[in-house]
PDB file of N, CA and C in Angstrom:
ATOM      1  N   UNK A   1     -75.601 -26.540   1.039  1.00  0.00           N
ATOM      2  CA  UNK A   1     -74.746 -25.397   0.835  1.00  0.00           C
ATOM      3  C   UNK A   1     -74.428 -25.293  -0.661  1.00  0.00           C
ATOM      4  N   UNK A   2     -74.656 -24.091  -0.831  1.00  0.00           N
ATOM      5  CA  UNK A   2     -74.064 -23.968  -2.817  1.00  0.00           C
ATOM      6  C   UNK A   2     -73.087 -24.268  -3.013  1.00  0.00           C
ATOM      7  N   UNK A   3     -72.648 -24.642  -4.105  1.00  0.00           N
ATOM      8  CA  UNK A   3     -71.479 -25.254  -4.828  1.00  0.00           C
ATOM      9  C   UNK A   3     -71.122 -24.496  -6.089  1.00  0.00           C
ATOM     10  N   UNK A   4     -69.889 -24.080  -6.365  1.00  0.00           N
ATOM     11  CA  UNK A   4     -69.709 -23.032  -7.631  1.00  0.00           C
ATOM     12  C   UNK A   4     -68.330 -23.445  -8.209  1.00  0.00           C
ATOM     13  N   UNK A   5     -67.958 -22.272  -8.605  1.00  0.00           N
ATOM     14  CA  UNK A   5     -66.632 -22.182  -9.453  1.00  0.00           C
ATOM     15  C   UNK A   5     -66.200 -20.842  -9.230  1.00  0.00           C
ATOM     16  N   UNK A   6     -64.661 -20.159  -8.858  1.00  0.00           N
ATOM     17  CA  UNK A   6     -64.272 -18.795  -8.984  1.00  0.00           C
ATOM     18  C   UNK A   6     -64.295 -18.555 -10.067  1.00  0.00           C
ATOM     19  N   UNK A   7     -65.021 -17.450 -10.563  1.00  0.00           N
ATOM     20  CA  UNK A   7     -65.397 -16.723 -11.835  1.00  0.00           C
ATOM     21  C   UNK A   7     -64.016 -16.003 -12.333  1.00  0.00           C
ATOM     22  N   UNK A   8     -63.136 -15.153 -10.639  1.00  0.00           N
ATOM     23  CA  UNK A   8     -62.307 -14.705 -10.891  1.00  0.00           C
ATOM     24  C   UNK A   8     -61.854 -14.065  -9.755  1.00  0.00           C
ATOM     25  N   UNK A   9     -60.828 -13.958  -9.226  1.00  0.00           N
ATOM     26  CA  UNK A   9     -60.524 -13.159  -8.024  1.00  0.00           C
ATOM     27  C   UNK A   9     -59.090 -12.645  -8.170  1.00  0.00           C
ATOM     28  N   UNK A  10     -58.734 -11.443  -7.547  1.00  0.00           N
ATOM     29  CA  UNK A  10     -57.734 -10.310  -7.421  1.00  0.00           C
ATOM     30  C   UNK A  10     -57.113 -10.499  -6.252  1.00  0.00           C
ATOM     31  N   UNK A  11     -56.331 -11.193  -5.912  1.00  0.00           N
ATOM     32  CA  UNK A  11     -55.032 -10.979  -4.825  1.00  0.00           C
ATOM     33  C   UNK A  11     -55.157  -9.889  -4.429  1.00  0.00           C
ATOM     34  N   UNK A  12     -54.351  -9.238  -5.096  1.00  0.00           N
ATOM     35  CA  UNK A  12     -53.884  -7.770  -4.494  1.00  0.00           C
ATOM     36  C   UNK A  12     -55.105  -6.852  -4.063  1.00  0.00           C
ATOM     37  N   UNK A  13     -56.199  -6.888  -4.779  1.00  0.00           N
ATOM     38  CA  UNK A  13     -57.310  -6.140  -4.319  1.00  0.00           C
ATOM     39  C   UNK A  13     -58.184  -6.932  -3.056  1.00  0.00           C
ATOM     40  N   UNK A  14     -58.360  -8.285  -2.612  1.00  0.00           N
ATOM     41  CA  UNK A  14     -59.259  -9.251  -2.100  1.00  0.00           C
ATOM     42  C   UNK A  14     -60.785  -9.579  -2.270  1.00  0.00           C
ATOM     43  N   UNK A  15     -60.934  -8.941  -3.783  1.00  0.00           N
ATOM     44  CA  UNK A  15     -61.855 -10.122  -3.656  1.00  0.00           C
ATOM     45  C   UNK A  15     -61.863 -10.259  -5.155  1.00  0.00           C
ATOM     46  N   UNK A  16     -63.399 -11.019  -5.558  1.00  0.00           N
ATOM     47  CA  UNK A  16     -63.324 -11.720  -7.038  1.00  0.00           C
ATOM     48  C   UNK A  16     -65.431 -12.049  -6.594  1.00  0.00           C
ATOM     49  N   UNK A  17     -65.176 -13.162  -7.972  1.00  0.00           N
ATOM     50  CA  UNK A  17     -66.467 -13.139  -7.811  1.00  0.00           C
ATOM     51  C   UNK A  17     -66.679 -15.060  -8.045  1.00  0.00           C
ATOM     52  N   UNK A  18     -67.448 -15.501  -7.584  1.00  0.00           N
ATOM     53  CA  UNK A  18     -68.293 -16.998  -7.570  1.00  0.00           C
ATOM     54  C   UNK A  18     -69.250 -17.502  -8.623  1.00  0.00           C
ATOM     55  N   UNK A  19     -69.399 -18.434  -9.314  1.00  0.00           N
ATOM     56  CA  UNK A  19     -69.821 -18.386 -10.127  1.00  0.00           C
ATOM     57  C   UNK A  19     -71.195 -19.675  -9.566  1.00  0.00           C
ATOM     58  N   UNK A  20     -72.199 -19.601  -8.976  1.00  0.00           N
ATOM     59  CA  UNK A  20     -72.721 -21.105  -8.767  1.00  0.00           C
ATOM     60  C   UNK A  20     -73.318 -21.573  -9.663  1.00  0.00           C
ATOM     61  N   UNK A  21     -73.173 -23.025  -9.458  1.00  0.00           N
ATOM     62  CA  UNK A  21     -73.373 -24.374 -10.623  1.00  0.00           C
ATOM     63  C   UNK A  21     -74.303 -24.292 -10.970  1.00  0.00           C
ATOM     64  N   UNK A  22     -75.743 -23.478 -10.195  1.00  0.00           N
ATOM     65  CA  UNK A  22     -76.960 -23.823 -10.284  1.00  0.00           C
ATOM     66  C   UNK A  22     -77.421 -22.410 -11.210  1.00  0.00           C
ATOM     67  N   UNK A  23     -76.702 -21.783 -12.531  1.00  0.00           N
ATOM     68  CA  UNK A  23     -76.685 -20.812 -12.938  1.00  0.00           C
ATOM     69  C   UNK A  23     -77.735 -19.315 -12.005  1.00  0.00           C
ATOM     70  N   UNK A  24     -77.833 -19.169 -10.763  1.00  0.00           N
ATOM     71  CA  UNK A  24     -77.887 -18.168 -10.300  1.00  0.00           C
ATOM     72  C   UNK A  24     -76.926 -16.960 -10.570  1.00  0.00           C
ATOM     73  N   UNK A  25     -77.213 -15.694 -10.386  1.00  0.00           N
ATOM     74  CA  UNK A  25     -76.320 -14.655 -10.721  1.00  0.00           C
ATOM     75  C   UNK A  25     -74.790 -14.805  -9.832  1.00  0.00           C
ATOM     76  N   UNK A  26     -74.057 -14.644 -10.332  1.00  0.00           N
ATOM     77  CA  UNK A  26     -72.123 -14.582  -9.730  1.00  0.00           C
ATOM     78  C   UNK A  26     -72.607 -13.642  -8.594  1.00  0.00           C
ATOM     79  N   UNK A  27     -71.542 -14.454  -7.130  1.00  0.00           N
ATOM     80  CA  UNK A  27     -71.838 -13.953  -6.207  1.00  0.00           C
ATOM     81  C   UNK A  27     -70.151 -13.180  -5.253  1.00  0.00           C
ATOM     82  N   UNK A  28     -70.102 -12.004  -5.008  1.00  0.00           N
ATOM     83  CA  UNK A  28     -69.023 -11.287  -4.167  1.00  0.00           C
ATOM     84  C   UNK A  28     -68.120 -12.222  -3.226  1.00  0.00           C
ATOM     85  N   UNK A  29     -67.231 -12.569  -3.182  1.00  0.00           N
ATOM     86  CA  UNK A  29     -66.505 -13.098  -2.164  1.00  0.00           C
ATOM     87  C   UNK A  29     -65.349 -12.058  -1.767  1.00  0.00           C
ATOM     88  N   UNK A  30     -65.132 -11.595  -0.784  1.00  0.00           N
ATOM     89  CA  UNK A  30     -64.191 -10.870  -0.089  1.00  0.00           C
ATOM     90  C   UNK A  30     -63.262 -11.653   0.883  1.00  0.00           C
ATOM     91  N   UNK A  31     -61.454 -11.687   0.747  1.00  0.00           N
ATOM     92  CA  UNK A  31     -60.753 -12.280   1.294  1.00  0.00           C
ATOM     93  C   UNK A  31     -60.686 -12.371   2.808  1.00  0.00           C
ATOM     94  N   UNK A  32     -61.738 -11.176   3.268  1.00  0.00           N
ATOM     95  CA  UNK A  32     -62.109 -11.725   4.775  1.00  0.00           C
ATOM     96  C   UNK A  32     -62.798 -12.886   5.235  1.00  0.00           C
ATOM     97  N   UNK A  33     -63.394 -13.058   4.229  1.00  0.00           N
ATOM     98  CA  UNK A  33     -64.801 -14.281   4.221  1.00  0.00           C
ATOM     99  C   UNK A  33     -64.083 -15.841   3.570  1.00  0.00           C
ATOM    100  N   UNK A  34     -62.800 -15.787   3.035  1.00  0.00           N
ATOM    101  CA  UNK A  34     -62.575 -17.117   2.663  1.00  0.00           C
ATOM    102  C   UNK A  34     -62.126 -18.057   4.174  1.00  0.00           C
ATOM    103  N   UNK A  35     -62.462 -19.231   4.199  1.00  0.00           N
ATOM    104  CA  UNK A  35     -61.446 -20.409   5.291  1.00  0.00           C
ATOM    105  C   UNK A  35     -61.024 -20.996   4.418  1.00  0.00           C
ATOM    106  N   UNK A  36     -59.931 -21.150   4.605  1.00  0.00           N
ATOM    107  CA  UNK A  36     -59.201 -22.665   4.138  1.00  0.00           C
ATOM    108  C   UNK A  36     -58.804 -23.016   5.219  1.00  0.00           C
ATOM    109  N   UNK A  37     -57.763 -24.488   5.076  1.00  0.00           N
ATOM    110  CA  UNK A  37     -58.002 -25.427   6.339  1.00  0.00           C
ATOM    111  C   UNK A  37     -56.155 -25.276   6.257  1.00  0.00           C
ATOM    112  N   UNK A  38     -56.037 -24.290   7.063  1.00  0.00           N
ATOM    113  CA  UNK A  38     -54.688 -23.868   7.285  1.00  0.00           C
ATOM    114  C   UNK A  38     -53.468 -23.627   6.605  1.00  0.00           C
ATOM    115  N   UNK A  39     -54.167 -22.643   5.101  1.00  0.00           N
ATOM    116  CA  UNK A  39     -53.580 -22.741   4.389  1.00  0.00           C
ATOM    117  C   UNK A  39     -53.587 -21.412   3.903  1.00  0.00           C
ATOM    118  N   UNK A  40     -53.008 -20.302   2.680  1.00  0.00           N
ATOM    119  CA  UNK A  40     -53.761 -18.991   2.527  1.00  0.00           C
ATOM    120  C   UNK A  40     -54.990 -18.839   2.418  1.00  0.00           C
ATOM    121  N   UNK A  41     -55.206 -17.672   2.487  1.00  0.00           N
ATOM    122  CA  UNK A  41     -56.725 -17.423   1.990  1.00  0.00           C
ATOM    123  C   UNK A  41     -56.699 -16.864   0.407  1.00  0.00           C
ATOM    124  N   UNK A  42     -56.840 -17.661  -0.409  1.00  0.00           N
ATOM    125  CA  UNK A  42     -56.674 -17.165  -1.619  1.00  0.00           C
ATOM    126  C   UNK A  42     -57.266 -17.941  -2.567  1.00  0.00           C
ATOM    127  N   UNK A  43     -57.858 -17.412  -3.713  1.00  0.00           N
ATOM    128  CA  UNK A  43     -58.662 -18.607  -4.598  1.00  0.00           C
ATOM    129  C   UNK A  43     -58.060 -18.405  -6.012  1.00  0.00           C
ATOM    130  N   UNK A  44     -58.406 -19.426  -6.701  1.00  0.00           N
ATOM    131  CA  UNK A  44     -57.660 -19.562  -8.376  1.00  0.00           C
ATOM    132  C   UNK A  44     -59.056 -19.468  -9.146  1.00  0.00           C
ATOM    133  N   UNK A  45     -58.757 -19.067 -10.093  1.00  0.00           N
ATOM    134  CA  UNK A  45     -59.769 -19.065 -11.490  1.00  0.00           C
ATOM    135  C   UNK A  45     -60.374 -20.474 -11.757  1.00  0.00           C
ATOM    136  N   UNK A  46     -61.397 -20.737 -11.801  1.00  0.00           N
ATOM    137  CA  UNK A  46     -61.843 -22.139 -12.079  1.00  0.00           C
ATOM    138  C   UNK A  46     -61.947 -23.647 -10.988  1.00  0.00           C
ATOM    139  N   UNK A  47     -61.690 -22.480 -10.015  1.00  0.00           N
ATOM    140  CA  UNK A  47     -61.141 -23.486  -8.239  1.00  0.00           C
ATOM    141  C   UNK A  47     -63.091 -23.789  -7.826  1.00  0.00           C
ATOM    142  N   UNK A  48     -62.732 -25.168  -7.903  1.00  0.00           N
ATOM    143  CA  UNK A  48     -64.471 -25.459  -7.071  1.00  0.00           C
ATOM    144  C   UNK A  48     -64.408 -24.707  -5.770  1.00  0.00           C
ATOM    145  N   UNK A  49     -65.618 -24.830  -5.142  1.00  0.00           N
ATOM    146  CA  UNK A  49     -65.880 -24.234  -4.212  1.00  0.00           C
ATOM    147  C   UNK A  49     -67.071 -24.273  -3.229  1.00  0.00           C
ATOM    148  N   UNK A  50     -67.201 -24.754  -1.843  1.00  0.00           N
ATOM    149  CA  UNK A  50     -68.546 -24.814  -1.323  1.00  0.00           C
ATOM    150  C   UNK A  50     -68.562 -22.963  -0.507  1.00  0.00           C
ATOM    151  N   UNK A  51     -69.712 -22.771  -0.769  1.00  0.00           N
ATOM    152  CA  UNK A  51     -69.862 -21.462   0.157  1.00  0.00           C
ATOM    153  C   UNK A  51     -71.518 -21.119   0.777  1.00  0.00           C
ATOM    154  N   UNK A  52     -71.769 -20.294   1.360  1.00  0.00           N
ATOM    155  CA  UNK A  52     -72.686 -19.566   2.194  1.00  0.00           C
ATOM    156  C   UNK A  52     -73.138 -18.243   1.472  1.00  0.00           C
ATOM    157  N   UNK A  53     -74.499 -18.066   1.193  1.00  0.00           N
ATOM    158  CA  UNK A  53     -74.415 -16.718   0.511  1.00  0.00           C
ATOM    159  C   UNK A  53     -75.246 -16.249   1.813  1.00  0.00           C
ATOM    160  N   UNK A  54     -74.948 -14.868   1.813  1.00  0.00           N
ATOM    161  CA  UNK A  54     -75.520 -13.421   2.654  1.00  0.00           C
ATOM    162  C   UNK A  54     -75.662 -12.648   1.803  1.00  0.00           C
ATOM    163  N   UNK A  55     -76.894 -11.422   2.236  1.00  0.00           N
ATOM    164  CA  UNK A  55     -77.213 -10.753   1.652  1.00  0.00           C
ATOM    165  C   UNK A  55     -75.933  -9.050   2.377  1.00  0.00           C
ATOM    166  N   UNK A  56     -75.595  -7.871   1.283  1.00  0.00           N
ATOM    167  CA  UNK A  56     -75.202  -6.848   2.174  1.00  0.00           C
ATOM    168  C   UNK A  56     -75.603  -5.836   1.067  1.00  0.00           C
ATOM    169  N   UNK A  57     -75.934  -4.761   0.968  1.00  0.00           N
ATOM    170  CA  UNK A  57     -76.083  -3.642   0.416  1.00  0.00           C
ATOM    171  C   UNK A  57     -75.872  -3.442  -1.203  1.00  0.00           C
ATOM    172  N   UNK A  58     -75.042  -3.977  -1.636  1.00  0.00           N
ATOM    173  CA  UNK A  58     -75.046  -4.326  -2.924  1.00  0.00           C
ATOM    174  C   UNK A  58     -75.365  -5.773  -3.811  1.00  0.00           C
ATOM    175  N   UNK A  59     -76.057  -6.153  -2.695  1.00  0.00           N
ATOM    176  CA  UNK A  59     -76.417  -7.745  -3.219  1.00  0.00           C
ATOM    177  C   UNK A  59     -75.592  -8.892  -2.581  1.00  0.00           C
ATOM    178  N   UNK A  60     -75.714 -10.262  -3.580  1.00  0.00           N
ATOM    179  CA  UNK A  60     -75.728 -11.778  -2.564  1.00  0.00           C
ATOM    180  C   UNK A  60     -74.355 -11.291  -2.192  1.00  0.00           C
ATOM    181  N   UNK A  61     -73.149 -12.142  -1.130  1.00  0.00           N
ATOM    182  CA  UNK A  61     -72.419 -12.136  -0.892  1.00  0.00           C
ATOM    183  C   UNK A  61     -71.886 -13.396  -0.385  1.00  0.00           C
ATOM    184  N   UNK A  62     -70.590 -14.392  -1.098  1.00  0.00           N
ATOM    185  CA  UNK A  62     -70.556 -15.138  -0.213  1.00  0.00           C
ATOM    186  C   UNK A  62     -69.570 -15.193   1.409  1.00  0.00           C
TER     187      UNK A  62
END
């Protein structure tokens, strides 16, 4: 599973973008798509991160 860094993400709007380690292009994350382990769904600037990429209409998505 890829491994990254939040590039940057918007609270108020839900989403931001992923940055993976393996310099591939920054990938979409939308606050529907985060789990945490019973905690918000919300990410910080510079927060590691394991994720899943999908593809949707405007490109990767994680």
């Amino acid at each position: 599973m890829p491994q990254g860094t939040v590039r940057w993400f918007d609270a108020d709007r839900g989403f931001g973008f992923l940055a993976p380690e393996d310099g591939s292009p920054d990938v979409f994350v939308h606050v529907s798509e985060i789990v945490e382990d019973g905690g918000a769904k919300m990410l910080r600037e510079g927060q590691a991160v394991v994720f899943e990429v999908g593809e949707n209409d405007r490109g990767p998505q994680a």
